[in-house]
N, C-alpha and C. Protein backbone atom coordinates (compact mmCIF):
# COMPACT_ATOMS: atom_id res chain seq x y z
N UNK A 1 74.21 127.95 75.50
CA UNK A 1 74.59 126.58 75.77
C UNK A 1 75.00 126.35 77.22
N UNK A 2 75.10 127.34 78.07
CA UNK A 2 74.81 127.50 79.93
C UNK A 2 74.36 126.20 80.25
N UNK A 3 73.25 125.97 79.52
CA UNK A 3 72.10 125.17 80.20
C UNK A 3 72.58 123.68 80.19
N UNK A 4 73.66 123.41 78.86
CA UNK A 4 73.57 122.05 79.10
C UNK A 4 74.88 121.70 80.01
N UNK A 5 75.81 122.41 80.73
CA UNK A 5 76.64 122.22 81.59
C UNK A 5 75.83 121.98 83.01
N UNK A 6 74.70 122.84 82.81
CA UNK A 6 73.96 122.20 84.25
C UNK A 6 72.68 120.91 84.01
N UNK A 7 72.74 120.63 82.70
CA UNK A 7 72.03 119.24 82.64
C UNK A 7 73.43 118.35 82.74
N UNK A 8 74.41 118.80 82.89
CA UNK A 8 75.36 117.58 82.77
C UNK A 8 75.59 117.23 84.14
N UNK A 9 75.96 118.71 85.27
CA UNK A 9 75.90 118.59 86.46
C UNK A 9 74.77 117.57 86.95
N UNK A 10 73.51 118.04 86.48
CA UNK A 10 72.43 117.23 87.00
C UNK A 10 72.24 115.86 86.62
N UNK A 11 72.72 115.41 85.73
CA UNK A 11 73.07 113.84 85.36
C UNK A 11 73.95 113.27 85.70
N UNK A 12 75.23 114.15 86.13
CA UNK A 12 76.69 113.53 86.89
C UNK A 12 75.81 113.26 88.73
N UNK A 13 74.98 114.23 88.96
CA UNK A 13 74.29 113.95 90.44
C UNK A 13 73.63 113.15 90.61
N UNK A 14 72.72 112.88 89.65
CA UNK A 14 71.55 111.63 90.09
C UNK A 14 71.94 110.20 89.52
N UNK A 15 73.92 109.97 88.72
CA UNK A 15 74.20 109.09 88.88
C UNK A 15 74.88 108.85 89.86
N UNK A 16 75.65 109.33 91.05
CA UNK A 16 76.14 109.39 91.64
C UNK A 16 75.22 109.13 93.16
N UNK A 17 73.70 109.90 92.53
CA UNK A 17 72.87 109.27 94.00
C UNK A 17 72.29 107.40 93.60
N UNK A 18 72.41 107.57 92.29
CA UNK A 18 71.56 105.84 92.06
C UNK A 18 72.88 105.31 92.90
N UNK A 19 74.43 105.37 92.27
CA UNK A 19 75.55 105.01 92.77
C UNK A 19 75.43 104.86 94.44
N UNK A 20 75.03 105.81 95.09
CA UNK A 20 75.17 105.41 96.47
C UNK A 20 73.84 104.81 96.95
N UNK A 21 72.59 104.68 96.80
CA UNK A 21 71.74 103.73 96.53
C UNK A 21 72.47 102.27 96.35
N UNK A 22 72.88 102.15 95.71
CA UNK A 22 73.35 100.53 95.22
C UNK A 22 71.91 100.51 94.44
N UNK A 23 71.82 100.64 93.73
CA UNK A 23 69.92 100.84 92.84
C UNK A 23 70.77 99.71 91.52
N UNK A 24 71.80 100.06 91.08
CA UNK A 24 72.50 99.01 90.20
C UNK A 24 73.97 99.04 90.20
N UNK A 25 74.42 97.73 89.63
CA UNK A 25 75.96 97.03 89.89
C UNK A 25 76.44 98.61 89.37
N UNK A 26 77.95 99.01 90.12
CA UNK A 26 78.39 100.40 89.75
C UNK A 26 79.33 99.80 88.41
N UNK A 27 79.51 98.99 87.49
CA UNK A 27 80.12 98.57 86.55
C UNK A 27 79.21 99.25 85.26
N UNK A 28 77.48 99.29 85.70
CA UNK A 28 76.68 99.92 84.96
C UNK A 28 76.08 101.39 84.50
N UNK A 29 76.94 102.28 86.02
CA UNK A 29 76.84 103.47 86.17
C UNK A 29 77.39 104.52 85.04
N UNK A 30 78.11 104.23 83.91
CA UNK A 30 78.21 104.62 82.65
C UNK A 30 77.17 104.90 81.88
N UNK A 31 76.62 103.47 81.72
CA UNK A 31 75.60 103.10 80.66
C UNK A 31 74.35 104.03 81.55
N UNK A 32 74.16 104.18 82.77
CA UNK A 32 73.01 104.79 83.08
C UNK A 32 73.06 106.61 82.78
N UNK A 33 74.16 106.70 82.66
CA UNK A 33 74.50 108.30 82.55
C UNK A 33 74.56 108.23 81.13
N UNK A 34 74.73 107.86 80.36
CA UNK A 34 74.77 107.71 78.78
C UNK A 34 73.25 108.11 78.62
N UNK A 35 71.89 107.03 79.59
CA UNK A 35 70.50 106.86 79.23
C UNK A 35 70.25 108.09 80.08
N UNK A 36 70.34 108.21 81.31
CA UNK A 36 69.80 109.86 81.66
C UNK A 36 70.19 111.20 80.70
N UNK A 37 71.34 110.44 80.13
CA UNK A 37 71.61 112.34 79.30
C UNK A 37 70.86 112.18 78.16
N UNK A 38 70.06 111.05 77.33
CA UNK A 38 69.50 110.93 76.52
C UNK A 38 67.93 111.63 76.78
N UNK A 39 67.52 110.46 77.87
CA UNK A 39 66.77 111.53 78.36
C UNK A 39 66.23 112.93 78.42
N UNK A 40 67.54 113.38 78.86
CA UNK A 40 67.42 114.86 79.34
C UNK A 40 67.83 115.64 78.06
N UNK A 41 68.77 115.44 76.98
CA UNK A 41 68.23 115.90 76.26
C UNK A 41 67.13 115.61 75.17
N UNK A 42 66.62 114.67 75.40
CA UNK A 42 65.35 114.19 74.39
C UNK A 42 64.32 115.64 74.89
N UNK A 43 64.40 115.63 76.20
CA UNK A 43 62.95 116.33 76.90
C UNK A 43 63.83 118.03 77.53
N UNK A 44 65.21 118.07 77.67
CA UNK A 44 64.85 119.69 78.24
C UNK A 44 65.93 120.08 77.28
N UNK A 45 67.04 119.81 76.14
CA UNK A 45 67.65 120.46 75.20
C UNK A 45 66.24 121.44 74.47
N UNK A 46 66.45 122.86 73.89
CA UNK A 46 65.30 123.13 73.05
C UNK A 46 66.04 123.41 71.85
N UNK A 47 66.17 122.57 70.61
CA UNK A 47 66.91 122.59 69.83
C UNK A 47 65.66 122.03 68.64
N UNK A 48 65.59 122.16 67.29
CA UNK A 48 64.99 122.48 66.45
C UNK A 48 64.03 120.99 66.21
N UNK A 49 65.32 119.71 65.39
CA UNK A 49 64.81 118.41 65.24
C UNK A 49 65.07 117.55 66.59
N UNK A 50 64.43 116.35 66.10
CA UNK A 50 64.79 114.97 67.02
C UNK A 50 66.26 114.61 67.21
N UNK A 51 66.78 114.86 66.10
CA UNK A 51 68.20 114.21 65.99
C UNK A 51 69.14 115.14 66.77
N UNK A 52 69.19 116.42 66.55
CA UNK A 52 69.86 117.37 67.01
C UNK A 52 69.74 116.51 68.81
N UNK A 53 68.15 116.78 69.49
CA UNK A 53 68.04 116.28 70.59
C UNK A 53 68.99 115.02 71.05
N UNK A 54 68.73 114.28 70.39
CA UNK A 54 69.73 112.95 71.02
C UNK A 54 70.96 113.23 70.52
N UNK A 55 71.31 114.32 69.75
CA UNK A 55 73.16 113.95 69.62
C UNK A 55 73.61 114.76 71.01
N UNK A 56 72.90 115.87 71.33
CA UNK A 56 72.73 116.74 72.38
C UNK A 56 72.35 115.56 73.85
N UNK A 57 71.88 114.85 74.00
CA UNK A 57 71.81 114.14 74.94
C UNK A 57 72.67 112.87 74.95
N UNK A 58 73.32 112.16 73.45
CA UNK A 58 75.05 111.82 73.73
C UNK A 58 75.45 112.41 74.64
N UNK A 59 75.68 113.85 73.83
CA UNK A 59 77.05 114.59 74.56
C UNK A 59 76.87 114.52 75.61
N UNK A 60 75.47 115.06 76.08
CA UNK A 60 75.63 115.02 78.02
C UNK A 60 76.03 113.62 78.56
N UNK A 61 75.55 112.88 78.19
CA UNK A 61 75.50 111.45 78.78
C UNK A 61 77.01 110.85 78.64
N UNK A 62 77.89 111.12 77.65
CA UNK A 62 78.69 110.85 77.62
C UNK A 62 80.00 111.77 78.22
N UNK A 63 79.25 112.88 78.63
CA UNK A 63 80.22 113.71 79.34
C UNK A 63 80.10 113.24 80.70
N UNK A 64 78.57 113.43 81.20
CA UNK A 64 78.38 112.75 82.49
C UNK A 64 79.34 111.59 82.74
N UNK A 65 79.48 110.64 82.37
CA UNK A 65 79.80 109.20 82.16
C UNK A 65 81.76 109.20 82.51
N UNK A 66 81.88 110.29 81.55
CA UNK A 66 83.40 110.52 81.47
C UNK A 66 84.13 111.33 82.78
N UNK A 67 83.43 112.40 83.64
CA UNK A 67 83.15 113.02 84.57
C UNK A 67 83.24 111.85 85.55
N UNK A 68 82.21 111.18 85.77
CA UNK A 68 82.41 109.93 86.75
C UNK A 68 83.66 108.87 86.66
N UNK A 69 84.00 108.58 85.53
CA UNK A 69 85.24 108.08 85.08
C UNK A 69 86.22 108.61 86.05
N UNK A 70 86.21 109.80 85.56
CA UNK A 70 87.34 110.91 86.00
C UNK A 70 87.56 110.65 87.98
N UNK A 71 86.53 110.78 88.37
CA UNK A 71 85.84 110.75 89.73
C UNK A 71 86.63 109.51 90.26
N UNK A 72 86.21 108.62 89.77
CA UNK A 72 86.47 107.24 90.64
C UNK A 72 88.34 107.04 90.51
N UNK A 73 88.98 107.76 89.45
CA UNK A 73 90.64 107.79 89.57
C UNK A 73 91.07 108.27 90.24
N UNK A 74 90.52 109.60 90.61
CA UNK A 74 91.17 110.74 91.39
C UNK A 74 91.01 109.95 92.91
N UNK A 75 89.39 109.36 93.10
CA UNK A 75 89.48 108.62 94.46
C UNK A 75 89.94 107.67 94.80
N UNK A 76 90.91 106.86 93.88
CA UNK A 76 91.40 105.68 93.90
C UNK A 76 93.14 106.12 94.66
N UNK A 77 93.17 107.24 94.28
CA UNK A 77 95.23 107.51 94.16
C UNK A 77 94.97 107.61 96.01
C-alpha cells in the first residue's frame, strides 16, 4: 500500500500546480482533488473490482483534499 501514499503525494502536487495556474476558483480545489484521486485510483490502484477502485480513489482524493486543507492553515498563522 507504498504506492498509494505516492498517488496521494501526486494528487496533493498537481492540485497545488492547477492552484498556482489560477486554472480554477481555489474555493474548488477540494472538489478537484476528490476527482483526480478518483481518477487515479480508477486507472493506477491494482485492486481486484470497480468498487474497491473508487473507494481507493475516495481515500486518495479525500486525503489529498484534507492535506491541502491542512496547507492553507498552517500558511495562514
Amino acid at each position: 500500500m507504498f504506492e498509494v501514499t505516492i498517488i496521494i503525494a501526486v494528487v496533493l502536487a498537481i492540485t497545488e500546480f492547477i492552484k498556482r495556474l489560477s486554472f480554477i476558483p481555489v474555493k474548488y480545489l477540494p472538489a478537484a482533488s476528490v476527482v483526480l484521486g478518483l481518477l487515479a485510483g480508477i486507472f493506477y490502484v491494482d485492486v481486484a473490482t470497480m468498487q474497491e477502485k473508487i473507494m481507493f480513489g475516495l481515500m486518495i482524493g479525500l486525503a489529498a483534499a484534507g492535506l491541502f486543507d491542512q496547507s492553507k492553515i498552517i500558511t495562514k498563522k
